[in-house]
C-alpha atoms as a PDB file:
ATOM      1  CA  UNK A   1     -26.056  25.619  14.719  1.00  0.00           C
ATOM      2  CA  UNK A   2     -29.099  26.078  13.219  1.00  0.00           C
ATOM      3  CA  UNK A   3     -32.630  25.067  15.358  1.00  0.00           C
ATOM      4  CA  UNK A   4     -35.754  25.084  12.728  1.00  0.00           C
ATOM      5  CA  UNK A   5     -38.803  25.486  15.213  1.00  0.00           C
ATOM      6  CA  UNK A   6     -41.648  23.648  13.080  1.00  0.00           C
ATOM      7  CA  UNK A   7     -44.211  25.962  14.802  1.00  0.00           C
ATOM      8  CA  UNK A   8     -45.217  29.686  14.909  1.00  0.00           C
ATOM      9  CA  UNK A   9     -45.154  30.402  18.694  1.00  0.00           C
ATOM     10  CA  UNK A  10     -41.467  30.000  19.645  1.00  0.00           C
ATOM     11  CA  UNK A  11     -42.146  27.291  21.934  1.00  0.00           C
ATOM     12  CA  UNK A  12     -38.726  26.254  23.791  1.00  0.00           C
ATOM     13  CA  UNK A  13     -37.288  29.265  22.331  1.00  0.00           C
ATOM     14  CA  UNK A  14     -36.157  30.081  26.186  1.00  0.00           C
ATOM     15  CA  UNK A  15     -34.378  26.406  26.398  1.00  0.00           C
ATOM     16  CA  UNK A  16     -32.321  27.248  22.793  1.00  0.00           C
ATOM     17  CA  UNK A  17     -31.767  30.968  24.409  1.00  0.00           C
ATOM     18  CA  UNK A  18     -29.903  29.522  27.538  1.00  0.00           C
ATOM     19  CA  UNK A  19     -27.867  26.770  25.339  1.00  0.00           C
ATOM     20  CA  UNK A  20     -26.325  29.644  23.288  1.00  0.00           C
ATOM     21  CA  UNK A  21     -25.735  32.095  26.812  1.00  0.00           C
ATOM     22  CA  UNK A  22     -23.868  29.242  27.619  1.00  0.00           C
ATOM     23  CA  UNK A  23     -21.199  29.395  24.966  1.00  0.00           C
ATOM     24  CA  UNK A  24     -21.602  33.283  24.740  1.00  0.00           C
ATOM     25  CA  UNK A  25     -24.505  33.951  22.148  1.00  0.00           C
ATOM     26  CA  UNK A  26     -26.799  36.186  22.940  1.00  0.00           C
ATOM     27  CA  UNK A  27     -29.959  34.354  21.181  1.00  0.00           C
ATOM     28  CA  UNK A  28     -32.264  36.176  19.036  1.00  0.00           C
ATOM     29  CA  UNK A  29     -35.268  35.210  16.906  1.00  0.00           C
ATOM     30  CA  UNK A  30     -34.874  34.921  13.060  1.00  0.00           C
ATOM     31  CA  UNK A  31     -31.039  35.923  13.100  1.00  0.00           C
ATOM     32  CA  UNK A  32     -27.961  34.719  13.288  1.00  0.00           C
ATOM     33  CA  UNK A  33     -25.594  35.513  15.895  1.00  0.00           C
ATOM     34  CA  UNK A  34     -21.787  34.413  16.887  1.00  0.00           C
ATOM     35  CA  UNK A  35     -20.922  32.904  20.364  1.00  0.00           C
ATOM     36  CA  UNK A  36     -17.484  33.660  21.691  1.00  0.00           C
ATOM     37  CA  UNK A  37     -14.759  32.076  19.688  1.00  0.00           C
ATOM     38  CA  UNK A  38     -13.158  29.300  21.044  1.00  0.00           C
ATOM     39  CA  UNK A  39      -9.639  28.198  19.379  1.00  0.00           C
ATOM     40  CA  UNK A  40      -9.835  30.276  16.422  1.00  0.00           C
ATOM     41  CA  UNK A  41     -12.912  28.351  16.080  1.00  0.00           C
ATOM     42  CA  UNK A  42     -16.252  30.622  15.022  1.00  0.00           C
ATOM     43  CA  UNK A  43     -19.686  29.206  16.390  1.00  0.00           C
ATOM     44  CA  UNK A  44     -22.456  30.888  15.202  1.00  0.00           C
ATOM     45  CA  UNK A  45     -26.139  30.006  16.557  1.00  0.00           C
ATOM     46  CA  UNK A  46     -29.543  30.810  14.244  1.00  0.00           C
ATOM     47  CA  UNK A  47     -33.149  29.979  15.129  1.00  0.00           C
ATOM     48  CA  UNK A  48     -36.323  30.121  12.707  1.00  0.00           C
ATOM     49  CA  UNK A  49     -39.569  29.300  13.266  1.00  0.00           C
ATOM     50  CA  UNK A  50     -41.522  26.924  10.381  1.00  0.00           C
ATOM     51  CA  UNK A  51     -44.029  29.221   8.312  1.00  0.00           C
ATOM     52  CA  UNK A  52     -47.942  28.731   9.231  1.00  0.00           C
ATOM     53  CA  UNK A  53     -48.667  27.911   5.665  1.00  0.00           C
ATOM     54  CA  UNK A  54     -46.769  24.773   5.379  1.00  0.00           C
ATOM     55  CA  UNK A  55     -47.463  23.473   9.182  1.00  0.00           C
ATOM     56  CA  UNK A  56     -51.174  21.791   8.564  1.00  0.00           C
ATOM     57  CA  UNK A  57     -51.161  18.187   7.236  1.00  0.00           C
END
């Protein structure tokens, strides 16, 4: 799962940090990381925020 944050602050970076606890990710910023496998099934979780340059209309 992949969340693009179209912003530079990490604003409801906390909300996407407890969603991935929940299935065993340990969020970080600009990386990806696997939660706890499930079935054989691999989940992994990602987050990156939107570069400043391309964010002003």
């Amino acid at each position: 799962m992949l969340v693009h944050s179209f912003g530079t602050t990490g604003e409801w970076f906390n909300d996407y940090e407890g969603f991935a606890a929940l299935l065993g990710a340990e969020a970080k910023r600009d990386a990806l990381v696997e939660a706890r496998s499930r079935d054989g099934l691999r989940l992994y979780f990602g987050w990156v925020n939107g570069d400043g340059r391309h964010l002003t209309a």
